[in-house]
Protein backbone atom coordinates (compact mmCIF):
# COMPACT_ATOMS: atom_id res chain seq x y z
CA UNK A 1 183.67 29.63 5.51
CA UNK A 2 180.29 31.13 3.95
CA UNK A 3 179.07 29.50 1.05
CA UNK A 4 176.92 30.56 -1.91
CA UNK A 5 174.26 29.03 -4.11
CA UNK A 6 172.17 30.09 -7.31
CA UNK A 7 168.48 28.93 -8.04
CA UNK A 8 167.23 30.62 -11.15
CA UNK A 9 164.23 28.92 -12.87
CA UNK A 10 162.06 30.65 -15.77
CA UNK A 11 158.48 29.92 -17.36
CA UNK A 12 158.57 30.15 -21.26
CA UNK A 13 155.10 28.43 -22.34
CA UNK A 14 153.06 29.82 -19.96
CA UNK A 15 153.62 32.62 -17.33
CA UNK A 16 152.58 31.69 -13.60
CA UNK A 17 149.14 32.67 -12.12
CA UNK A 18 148.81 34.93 -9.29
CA UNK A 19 148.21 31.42 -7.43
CA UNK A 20 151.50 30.23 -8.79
CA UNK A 21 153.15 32.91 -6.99
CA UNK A 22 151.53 32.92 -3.91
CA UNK A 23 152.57 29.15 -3.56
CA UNK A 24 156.46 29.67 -4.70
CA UNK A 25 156.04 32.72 -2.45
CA UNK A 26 155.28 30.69 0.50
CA UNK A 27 158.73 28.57 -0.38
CA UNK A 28 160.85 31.59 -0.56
CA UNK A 29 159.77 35.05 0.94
CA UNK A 30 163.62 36.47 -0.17
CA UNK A 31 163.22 35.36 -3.79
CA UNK A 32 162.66 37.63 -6.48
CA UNK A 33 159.45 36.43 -8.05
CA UNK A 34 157.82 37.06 -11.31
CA UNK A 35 155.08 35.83 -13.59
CA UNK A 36 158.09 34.19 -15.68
CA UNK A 37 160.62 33.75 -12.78
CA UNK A 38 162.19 32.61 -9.16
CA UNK A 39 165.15 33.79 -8.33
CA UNK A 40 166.69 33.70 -5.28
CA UNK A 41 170.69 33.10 -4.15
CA UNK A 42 171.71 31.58 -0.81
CA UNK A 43 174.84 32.25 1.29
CA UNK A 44 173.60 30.89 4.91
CA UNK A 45 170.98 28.07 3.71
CA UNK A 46 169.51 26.00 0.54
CA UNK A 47 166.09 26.11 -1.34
CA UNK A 48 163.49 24.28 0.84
CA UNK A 49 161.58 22.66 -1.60
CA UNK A 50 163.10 20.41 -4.57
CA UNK A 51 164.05 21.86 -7.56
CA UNK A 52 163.49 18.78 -9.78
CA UNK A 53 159.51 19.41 -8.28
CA UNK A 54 159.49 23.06 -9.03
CA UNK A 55 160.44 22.24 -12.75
CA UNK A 56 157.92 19.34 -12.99
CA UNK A 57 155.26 22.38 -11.63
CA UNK A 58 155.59 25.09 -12.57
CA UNK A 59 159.05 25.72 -14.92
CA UNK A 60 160.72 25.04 -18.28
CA UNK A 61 164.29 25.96 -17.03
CA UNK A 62 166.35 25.64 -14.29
CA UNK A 63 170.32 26.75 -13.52
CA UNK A 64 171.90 26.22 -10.13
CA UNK A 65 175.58 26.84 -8.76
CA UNK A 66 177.46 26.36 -5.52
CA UNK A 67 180.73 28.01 -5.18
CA UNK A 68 181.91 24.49 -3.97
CA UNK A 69 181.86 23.75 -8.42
CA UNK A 70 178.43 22.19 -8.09
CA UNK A 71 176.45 23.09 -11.94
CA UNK A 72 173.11 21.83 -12.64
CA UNK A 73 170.83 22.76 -15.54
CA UNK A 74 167.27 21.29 -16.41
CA UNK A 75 164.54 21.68 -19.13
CA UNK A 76 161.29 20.73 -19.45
CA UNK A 77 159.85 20.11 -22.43
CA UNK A 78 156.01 19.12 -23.98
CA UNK A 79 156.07 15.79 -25.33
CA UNK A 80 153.85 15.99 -27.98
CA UNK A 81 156.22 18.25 -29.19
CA UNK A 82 159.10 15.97 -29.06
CA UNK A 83 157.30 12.89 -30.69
CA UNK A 84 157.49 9.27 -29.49
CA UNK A 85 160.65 8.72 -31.50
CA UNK A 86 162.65 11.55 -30.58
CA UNK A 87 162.04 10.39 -26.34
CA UNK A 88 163.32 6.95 -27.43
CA UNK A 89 166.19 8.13 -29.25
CA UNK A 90 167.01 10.51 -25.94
CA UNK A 91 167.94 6.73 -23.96
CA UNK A 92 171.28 6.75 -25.75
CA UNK A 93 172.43 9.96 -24.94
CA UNK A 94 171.67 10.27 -21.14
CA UNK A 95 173.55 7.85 -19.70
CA UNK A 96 175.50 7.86 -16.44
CA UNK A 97 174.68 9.67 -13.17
CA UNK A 98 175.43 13.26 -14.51
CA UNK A 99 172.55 12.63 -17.32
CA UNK A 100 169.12 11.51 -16.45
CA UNK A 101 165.55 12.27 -17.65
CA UNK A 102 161.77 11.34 -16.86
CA UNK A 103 158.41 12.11 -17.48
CA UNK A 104 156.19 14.02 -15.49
CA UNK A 105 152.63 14.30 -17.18
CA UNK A 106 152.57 15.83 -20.20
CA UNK A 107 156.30 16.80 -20.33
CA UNK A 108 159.72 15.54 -20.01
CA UNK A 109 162.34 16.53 -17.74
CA UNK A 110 166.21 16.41 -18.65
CA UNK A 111 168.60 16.89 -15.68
CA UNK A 112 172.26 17.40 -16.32
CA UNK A 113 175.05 18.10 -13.81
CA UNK A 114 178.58 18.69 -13.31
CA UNK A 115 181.17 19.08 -10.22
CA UNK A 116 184.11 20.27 -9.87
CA UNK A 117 186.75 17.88 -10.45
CA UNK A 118 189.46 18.94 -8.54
CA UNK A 119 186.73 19.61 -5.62
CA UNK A 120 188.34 22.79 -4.82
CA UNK A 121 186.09 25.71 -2.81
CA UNK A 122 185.83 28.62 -4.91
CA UNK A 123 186.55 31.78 -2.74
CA UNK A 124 185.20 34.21 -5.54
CA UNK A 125 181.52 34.35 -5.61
CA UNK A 126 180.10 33.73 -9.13
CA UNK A 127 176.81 35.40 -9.62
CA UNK A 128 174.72 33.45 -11.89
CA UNK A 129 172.51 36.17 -13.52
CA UNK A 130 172.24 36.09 -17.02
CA UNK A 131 173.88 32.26 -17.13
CA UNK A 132 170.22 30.90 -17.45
CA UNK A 133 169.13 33.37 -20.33
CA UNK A 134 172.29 32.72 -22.40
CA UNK A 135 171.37 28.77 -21.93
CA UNK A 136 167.79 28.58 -22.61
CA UNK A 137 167.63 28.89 -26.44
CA UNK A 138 169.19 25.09 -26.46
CA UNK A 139 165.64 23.91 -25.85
CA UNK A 140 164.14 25.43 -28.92
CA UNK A 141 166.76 24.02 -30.48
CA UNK A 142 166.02 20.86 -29.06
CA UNK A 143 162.39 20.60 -29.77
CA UNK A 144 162.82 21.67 -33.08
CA UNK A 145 164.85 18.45 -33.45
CA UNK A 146 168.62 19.34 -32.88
CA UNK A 147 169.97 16.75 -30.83
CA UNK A 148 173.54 18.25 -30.53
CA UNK A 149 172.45 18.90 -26.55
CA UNK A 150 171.74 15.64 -26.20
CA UNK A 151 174.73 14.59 -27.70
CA UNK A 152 177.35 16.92 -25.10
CA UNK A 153 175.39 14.86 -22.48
CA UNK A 154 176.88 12.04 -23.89
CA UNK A 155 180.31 13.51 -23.61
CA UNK A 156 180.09 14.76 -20.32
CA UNK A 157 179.02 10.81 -19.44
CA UNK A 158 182.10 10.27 -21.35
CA UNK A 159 184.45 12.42 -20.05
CA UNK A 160 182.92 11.48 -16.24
CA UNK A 161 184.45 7.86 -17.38
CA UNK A 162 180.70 6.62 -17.15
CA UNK A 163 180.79 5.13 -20.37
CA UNK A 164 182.79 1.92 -21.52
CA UNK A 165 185.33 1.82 -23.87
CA UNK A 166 183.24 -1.23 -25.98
CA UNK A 167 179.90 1.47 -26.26
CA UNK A 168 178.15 1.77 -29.43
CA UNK A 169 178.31 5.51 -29.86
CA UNK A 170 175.24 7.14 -30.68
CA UNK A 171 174.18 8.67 -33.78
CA UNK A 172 175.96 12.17 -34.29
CA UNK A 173 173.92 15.05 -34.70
CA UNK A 174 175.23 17.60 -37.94
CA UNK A 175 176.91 20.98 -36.48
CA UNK A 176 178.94 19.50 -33.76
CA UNK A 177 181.93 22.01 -35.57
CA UNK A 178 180.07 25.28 -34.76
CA UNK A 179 178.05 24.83 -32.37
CA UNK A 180 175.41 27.84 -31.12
CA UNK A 181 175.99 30.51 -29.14
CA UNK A 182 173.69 28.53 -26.51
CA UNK A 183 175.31 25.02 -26.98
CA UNK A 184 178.23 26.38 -25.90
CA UNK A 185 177.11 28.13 -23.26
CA UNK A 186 175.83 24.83 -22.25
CA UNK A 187 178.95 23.08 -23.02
CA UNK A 188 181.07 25.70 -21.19
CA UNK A 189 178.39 25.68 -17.73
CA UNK A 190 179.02 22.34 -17.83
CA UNK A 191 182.90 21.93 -18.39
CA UNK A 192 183.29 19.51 -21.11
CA UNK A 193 186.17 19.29 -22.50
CA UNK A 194 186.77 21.80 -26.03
CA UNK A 195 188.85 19.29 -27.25
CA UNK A 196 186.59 16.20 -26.48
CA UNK A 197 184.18 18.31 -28.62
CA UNK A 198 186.67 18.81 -31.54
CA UNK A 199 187.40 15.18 -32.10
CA UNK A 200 183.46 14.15 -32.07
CA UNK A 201 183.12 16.50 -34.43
CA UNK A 202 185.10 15.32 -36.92
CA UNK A 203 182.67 13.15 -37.41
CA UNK A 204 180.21 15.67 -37.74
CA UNK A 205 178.34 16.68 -40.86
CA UNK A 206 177.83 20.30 -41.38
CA UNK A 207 174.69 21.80 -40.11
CA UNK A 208 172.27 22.47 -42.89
CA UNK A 209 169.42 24.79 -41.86
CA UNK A 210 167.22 23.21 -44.17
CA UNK A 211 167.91 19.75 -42.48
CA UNK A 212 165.35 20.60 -39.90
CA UNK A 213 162.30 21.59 -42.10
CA UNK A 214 162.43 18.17 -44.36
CA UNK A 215 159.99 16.26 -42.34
CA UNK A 216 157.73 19.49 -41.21
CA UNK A 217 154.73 18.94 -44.07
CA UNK A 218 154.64 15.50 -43.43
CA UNK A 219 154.73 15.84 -39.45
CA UNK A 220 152.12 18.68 -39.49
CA UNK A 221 149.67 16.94 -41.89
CA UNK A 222 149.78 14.13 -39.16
CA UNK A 223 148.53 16.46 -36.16
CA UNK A 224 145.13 17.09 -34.92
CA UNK A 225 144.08 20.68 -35.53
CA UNK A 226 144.10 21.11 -31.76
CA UNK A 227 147.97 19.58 -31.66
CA UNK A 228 148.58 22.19 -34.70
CA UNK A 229 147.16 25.35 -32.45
CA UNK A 230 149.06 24.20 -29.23
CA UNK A 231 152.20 24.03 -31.43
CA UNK A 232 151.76 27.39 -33.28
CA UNK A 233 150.96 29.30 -29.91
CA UNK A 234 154.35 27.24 -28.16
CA UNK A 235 155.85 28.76 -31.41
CA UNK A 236 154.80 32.42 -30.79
CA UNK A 237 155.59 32.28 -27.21
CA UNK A 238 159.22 31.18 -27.92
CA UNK A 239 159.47 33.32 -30.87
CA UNK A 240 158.06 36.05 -28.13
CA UNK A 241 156.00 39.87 -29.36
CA UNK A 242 157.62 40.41 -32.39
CA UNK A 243 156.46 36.83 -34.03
CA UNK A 244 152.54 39.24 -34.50
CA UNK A 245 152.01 39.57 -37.32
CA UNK A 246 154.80 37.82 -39.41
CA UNK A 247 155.03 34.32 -37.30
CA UNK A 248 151.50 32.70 -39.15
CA UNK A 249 153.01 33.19 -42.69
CA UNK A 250 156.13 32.13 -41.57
CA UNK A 251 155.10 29.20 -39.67
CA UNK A 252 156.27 27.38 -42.38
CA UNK A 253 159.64 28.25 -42.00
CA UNK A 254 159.77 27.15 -38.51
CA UNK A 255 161.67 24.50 -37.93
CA UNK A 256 159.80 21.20 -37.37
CA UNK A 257 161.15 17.92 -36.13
CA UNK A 258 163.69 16.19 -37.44
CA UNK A 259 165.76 12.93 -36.81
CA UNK A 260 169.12 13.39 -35.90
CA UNK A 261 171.83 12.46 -38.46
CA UNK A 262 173.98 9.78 -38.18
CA UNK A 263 177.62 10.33 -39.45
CA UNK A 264 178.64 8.98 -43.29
CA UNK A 265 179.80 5.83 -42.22
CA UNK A 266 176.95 5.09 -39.13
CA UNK A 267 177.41 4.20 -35.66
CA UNK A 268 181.15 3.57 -34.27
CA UNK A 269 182.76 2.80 -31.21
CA UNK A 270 184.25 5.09 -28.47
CA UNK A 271 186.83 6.75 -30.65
CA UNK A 272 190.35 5.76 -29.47
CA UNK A 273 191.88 9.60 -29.64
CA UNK A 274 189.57 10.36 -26.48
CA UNK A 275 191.62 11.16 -23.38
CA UNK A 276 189.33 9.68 -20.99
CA UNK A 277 188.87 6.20 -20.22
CA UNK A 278 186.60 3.14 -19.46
CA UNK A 279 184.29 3.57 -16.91
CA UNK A 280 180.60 2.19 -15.53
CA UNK A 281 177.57 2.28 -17.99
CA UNK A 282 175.27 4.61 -16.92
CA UNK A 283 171.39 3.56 -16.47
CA UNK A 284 169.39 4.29 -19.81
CA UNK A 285 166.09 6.03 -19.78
CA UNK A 286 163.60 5.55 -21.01
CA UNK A 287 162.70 1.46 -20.52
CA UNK A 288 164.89 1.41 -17.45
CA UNK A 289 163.91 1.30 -13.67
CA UNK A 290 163.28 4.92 -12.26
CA UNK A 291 166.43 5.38 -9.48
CA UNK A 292 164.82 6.29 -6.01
CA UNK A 293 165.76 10.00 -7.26
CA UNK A 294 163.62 9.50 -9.96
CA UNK A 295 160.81 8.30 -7.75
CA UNK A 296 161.00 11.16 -6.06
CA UNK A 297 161.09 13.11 -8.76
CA UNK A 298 157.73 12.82 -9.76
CA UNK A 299 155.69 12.93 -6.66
CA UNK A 300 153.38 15.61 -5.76
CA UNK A 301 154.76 18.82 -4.84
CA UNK A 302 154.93 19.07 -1.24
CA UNK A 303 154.69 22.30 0.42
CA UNK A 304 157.58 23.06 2.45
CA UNK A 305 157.43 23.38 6.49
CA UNK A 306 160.21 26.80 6.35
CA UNK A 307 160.32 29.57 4.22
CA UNK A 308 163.53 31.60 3.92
């Protein structure tokens, strides 16, 4: 029975060199290969080289699927971007084996998987194209200080039964009721439950796009001129061609960051309408011991023996 698997992974900050490519070129000589991508699908083999060391190297995004349910996405993000408090904060969200995060230099690394619960072999071929593109937006969102991705990595922990019934829930992020078109593409690539989704967000206040530009001034007056110029060109990259010439008087209007808001009442406990029940706490991050995965994780890239 022939199997099937999807690597897609995408530069947004900074496009590969002509080096770059020549190494991930040396991986893969089937891949499609760009300044700003690797793509490359596999019915008679796997990637030979590890795609949590690609993303630590060279990428911001990664999607991969199996046709045996297998669905893994990871980001990379700039820390200074995020902010000391917002990479505390992200050790109550990723919890549980299908959750996990790390740093790697001057960036941190979210990884976030799902399987196929009923472990069933999908016959029809899904082609991943375009899965990655619809996702990516989520980690704009992110670094502008919308923690509503972190939070449906909570969910899937909860729904995976790797979070106990007695667990402080985090604070809840405004906008869990409409979520982006890219949140729930995430939420949907990942298979959490719509209706585990509709009772957090009860909970939820509404999403106020002003929410994320009350701490900007204060933020911005705090960076180093060189800090402000690496996070106005970040800015322009996301924002892509058309942010020349309207993105510098605008930059104002970009969202900054932002702490997440906590529902009226504060923190609660596992609500009780959930369908899904008690299960093991999953390791926190950061503050807790890296998993041998981890380790791995960040080691130097190796190059790999095979190419394919």
């Amino acid at each position: 029975m022939s199997e099937y698997q999807y690597y897609e992974f995408v530069a947004i900050d900074q496009p590969l060199s002509a080096d770059e490519q020549a190494d991930l070129r040396a991986i893969s000589t089937r891949a499609l290969i760009t300044p700003t991508s690797f793509v490359n699908h596999y019915e008679w083999g796997e990637l030979k080289a590890d795609p949590r060391r690609l993303v630590e190297r060279y990428f911001d995004a990664f999607l991969y699927l199996a046709n045996w349910g297998t669905h893994r996405l990871m980001l990379r993000l700039p820390a200074e971007v995020l902010g000391a408090p917002a990479m505390a904060g992200m050790g109550q969200y990723l919890v549980g084996d299908c959750s996990t995060a790390w740093t790697a230099d001057e960036f941190v690394v979210i990884d976030l998987s799902a399987e196929d619960e009923d472990g069933e072999y999908d016959e029809e071929w899904l082609d991943g194209s375009g899965l990655l593109a619809s996702i990516v937006p989520v980690r704009a969102e992110l670094m502008a200080g919308d923690f509503r991705l972190l939070y449906l990595a909570w969910l899937l922990a909860v729904q995976n039964r790797e979070v106990d019934e007695d667990v402080v829930e985090p604070p809840v992020p405004p906008g869990l009721g409409r979520l982006s078109a890219a949140l729930s593409a995430v939420a949907e690539f990942l298979r959490i439950d719509p209706d585990l989704v509709a009772v957090a967000a009860e909970r939820s206040a509404p999403l106020n796009a002003d929410d994320t530009l009350t701490e900007l001034p204060g933020w911005l007056a705090q960076l180093a001129a060189e800090r402000k110029d690496a996070f106005l060109l970040r800015v322009a990259r996301v924002t892509g061609p058309g942010c020349a010439p309207n993105c510098w008087p605008a930059a104002g209007r970009r969202p900054g960051r932002s702490r997440p808001a906590t529902a009226p009442d504060g923190p609660r406990r596992l609500s009780s309408r959930s369908p899904f029940g008690a299960g093991k706490t999953g390791s926190v991050w950061p503050g807790s011991t890296p998993s041998d995965g981890q380790r791995s994780a960040v080691a130097p890239l190796n190059a790999p023996a095979r190419t394919t």
